[in-house]
Protein backbone atom coordinates (compact mmCIF):
# COMPACT_ATOMS: atom_id res chain seq x y z
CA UNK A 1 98.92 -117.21 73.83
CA UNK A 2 100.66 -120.22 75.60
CA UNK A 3 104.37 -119.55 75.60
CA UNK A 4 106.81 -121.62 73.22
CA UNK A 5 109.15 -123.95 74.31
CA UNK A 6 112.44 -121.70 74.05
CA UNK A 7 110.44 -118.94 75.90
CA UNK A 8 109.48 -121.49 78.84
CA UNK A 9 113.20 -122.61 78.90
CA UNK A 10 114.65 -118.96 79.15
CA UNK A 11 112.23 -118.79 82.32
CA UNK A 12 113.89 -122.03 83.68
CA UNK A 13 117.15 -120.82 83.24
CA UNK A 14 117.02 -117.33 84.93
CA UNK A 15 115.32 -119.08 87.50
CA UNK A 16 117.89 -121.56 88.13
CA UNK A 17 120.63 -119.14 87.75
CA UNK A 18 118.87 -116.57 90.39
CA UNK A 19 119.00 -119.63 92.66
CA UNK A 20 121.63 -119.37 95.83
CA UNK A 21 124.84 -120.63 96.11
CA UNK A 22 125.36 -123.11 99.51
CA UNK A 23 126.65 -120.63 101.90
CA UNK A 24 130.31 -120.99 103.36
CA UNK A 25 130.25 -123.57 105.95
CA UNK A 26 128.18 -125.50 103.84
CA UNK A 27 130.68 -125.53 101.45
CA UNK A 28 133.65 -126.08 103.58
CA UNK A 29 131.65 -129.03 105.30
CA UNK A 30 131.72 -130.50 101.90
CA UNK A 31 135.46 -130.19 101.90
CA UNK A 32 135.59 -131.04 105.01
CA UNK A 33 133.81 -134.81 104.11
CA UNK A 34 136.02 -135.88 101.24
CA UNK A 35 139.05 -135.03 103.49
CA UNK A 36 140.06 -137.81 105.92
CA UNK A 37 142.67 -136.01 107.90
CA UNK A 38 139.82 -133.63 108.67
CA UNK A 39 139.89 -132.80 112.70
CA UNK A 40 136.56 -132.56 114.58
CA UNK A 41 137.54 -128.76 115.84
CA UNK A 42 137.73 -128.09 112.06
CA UNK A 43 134.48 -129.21 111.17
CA UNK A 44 132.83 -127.62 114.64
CA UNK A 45 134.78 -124.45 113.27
CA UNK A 46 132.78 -124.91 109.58
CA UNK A 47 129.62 -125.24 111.43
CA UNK A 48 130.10 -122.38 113.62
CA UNK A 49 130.00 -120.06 110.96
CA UNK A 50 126.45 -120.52 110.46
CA UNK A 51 124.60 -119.93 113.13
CA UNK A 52 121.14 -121.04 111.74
CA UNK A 53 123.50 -124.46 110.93
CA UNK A 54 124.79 -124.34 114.21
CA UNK A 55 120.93 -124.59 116.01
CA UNK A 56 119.58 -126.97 113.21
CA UNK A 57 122.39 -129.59 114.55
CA UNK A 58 121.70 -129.21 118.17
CA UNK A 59 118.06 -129.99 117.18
CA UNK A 60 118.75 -132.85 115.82
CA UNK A 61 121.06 -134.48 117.78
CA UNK A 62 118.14 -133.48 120.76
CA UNK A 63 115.22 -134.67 118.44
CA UNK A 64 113.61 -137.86 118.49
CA UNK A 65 115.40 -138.89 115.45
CA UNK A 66 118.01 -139.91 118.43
CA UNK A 67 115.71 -140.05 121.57
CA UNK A 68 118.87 -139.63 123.33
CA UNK A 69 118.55 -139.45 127.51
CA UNK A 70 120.53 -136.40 127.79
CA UNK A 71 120.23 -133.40 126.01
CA UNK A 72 123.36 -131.76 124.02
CA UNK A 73 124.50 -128.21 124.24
CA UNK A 74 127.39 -128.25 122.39
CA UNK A 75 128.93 -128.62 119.26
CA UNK A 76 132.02 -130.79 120.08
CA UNK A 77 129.18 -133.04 121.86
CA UNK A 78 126.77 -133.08 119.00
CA UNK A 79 129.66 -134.11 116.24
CA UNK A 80 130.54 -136.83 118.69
CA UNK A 81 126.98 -138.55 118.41
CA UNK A 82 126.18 -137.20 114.56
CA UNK A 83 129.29 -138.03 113.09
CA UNK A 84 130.33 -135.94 109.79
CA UNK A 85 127.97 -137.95 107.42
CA UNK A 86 124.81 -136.91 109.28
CA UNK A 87 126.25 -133.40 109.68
CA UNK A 88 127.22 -132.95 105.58
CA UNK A 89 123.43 -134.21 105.36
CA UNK A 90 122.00 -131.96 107.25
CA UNK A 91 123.56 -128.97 105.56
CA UNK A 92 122.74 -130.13 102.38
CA UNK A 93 119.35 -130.57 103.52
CA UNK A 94 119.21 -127.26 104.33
CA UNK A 95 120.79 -125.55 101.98
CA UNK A 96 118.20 -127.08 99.37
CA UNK A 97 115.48 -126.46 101.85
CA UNK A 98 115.99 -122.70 101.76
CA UNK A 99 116.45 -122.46 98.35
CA UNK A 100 113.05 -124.00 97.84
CA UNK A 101 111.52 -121.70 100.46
CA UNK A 102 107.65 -120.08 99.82
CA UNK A 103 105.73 -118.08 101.94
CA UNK A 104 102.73 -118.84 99.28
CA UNK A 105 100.62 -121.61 100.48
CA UNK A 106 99.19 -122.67 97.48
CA UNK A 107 102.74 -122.96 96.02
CA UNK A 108 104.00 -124.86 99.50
CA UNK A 109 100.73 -127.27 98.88
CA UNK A 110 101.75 -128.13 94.84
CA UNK A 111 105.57 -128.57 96.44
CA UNK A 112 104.90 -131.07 99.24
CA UNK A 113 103.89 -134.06 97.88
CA UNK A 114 106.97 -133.93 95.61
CA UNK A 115 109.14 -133.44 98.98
CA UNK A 116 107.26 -136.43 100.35
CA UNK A 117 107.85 -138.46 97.16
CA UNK A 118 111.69 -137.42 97.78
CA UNK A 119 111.94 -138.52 101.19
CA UNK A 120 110.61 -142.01 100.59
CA UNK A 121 113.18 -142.94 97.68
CA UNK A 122 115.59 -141.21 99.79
CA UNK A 123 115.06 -143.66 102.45
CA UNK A 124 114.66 -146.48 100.15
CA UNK A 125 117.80 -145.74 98.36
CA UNK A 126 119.79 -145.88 101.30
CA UNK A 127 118.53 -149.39 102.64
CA UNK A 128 118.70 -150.84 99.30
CA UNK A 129 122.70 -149.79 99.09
CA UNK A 130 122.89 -150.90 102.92
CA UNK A 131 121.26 -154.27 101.60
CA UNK A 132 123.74 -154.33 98.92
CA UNK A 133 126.96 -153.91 101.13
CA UNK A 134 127.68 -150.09 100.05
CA UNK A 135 130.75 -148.90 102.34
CA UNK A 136 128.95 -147.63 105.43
CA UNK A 137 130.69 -144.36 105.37
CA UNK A 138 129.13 -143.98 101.67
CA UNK A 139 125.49 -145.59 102.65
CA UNK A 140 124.16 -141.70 103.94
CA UNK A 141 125.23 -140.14 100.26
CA UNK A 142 122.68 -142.80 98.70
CA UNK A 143 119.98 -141.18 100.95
CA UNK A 144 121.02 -137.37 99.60
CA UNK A 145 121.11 -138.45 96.09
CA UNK A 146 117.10 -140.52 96.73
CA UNK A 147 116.34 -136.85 98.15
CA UNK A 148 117.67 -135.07 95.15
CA UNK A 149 116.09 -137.36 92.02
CA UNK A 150 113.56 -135.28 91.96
CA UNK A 151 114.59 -132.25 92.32
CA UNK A 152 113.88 -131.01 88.61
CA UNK A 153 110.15 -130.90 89.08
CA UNK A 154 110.13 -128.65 92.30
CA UNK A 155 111.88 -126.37 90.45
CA UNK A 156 109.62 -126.40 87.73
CA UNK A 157 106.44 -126.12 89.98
CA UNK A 158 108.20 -122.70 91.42
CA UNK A 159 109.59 -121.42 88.14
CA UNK A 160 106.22 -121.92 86.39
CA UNK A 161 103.84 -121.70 89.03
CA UNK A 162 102.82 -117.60 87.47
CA UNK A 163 103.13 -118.75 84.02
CA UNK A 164 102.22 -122.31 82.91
CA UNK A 165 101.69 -124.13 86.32
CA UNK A 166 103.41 -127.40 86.78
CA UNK A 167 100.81 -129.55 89.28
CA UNK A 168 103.62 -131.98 90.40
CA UNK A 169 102.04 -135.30 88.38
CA UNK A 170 102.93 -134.64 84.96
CA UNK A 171 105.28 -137.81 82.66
CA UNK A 172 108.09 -137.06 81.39
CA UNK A 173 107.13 -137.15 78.13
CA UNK A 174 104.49 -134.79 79.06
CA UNK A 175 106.97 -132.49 80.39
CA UNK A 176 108.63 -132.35 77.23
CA UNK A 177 105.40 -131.86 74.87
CA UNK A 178 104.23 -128.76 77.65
CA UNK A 179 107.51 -127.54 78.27
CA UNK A 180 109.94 -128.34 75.76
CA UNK A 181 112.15 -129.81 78.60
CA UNK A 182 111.56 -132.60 81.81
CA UNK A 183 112.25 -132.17 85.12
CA UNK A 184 115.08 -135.15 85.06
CA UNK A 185 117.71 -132.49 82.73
CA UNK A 186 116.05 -129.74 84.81
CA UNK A 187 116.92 -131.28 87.91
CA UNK A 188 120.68 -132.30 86.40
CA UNK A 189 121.02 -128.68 85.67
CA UNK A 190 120.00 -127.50 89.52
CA UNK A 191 122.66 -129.34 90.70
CA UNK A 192 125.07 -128.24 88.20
CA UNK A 193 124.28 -124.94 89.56
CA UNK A 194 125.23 -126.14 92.35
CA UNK A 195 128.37 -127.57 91.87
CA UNK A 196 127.66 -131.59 92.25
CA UNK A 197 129.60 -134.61 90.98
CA UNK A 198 129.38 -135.04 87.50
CA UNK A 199 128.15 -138.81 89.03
CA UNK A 200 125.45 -137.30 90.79
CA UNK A 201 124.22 -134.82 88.21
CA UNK A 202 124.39 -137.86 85.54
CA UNK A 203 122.40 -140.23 87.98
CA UNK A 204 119.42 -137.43 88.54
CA UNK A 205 119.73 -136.90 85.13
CA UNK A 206 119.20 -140.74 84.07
CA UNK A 207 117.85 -142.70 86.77
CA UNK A 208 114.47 -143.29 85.11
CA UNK A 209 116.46 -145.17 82.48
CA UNK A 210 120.05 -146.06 84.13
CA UNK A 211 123.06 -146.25 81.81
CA UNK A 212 125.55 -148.55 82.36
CA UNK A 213 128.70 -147.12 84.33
CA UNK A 214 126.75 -144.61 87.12
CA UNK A 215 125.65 -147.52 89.65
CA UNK A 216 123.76 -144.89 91.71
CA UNK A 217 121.79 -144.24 88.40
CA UNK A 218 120.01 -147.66 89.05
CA UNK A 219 119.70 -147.52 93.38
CA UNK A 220 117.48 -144.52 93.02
CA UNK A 221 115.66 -146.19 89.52
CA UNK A 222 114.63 -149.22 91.58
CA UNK A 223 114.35 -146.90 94.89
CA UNK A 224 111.51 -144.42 93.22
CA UNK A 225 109.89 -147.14 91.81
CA UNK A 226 109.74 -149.30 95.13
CA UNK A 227 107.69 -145.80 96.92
CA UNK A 228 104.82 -146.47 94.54
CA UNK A 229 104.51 -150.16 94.23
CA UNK A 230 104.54 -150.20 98.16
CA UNK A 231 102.39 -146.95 98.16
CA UNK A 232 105.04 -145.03 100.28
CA UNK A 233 104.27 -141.39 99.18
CA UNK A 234 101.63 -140.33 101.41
CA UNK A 235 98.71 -138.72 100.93
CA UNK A 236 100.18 -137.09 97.47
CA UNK A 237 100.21 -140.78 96.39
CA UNK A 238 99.88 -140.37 92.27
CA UNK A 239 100.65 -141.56 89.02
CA UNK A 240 101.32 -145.35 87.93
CA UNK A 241 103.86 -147.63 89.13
CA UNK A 242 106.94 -147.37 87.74
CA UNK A 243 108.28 -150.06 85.68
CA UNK A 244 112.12 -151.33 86.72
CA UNK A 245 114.43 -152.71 83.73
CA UNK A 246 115.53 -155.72 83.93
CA UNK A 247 119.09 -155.28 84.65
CA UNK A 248 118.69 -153.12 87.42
CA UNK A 249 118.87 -156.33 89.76
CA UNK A 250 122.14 -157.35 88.00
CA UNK A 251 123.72 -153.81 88.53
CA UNK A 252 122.08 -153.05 92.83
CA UNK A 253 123.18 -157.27 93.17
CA UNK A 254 119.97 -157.69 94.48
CA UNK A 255 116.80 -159.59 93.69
CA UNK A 256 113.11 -158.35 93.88
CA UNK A 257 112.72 -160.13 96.65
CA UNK A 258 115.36 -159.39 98.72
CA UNK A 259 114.79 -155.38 98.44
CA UNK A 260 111.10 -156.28 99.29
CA UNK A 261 112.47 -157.70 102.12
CA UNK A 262 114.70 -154.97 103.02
CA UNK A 263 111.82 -152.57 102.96
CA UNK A 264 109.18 -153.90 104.98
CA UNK A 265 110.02 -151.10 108.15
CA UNK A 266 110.17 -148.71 105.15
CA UNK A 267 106.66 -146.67 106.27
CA UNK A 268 108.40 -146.34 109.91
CA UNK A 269 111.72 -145.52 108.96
CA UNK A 270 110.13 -142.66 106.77
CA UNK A 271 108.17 -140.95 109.68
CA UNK A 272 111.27 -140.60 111.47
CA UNK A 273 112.98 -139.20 108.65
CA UNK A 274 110.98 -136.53 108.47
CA UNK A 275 111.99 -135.41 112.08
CA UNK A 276 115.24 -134.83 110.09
CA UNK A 277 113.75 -133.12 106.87
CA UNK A 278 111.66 -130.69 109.66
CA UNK A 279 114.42 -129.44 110.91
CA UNK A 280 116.35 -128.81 107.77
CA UNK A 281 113.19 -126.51 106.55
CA UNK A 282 112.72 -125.46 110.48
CA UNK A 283 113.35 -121.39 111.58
CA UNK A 284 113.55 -122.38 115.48
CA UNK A 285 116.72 -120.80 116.83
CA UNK A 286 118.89 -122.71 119.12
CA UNK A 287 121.96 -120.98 120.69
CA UNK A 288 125.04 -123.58 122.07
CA UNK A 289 125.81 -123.45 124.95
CA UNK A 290 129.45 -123.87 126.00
């Protein structure tokens, strides 16, 4: 007997409440951020107290994703060329990473397209608010909240995947006639769970139809549309283009055109974002050196 809608929401919500908390540092980076009197030995401090944090940033800063000529061994070093943005990324990044985690490969297979899909209107949502004069030290939230929109249907294709599988491609309207629920509230509620903005947890909720008064509601609307019109999404590439409302170009201050424009190095820009998404989901140990 198929299961009934309430019975496939209890599942959702005992999975999303058995889901982990962010771990200390990452929450004290958070802090950290929104503080502008924050010191660099207090962040280096936050970091410290994860080690698997404290290897994942000296990978990066050594990674490609840099291609710097000399390789860094220290924290205090790494902040200096990261700066707290890229840092508060990268734990984030992480932190969702791990709670996402499968050692079943059939289950990794359904996920990764959807992580693919992510990363693209991640880095489309970030140029388009760069294009649109977003404060600079704001532009690298833009690509968290692209990497986040979807973050309702990987949950669903781990919370259903013994029960009702979810394959990754389904509408949102089909969502709600299988499941009683779509992966937009689903994903609102993960990050409630989480402890997110009400701004952020409105815009994942809404961003395939922005309301008026959450802005980043209608970067990531024109941002997930832009990875299938310019076929961005790799080899999970499905479903139809996504239509943008009209004033989405009113809200962004952008035209078609000029976002077009602003994404032409888009396929590039998303290979070598994946160097940074790698070594968010990565288990290489690296030890600083000091």
């Amino acid at each position: 007997m198929p299961l009934s809608h309430q019975e496939q929401k209890a599942i959702l919500q005992k999975y999303i409440e058995a889901m982990p908390t962010f771990s200390p540092a990452t929450t004290k980076i958070l802090q950290l951020s929104q503080t502008l009197t924050a010191s660099p030995n207090e962040i280096v401090a936050a970091i410290r107290l994860d080690p698997v944090l404290t290897g994942k940033v000296l990978q990066l800063v050594n990674s490609a994703y840099f291609s710097l000529a000399q390789k860094i061994t220290s924290l205090n070093r790494a902040l200096v060329y990261l700066g707290i943005n890229t840092i508060k990324n990268l734990a984030l990044s992480t932190a969702v990473m791990q709670a996402f985690e499968t050692k079943n490969k059939e289950l990794a297979d359904l996920i990764r397209p959807s992580w693919r899909h992510s990363l693209a209107t991640a880095v489309c949502t970030k140029n388009i608010a760069r294009a649109a004069n977003v404060p600079a030290n704001e532009v690298e939230e833009y690509f968290i909240a692209g990497l986040l929109h979807d973050l309702g249907q990987i949950t669903m294709i781990q919370a259903f995947f013994t029960t009702d599988p979810h394959n990754g491609r389904l509408t949102l309207e089909e969502e709600k006639a299988r499941y009683g629920v779509s992966h937009n509230e689903v994903g609102a509620d993960t990050l409630r769970r989480w402890k997110f903005s009400d701004e952020w947890i409105e815009a994942v909720a809404n961003y395939c139809s922005p309301k008026t008064g959450n802005k980043l509601s209608y970067f990531i609307h024109i941002a997930d549309a832009m990875t299938y019109r310019l076929q961005l999404n790799g080899d999970g590439e499905a479903g139809a283009p996504r239509d943008i409302i009209p004033d989405a170009w009113s809200v962004v201050g952008l035209s078609e055109e000029q976002v077009l424009a602003e994404l032409e190095s888009a396929h590039e820009q998303i290979e070598k974002a994946e160097i940074f998404l790698n070594i968010a989901s990565s288990k290489e140990k690296v030890v600083e050196q000091t």
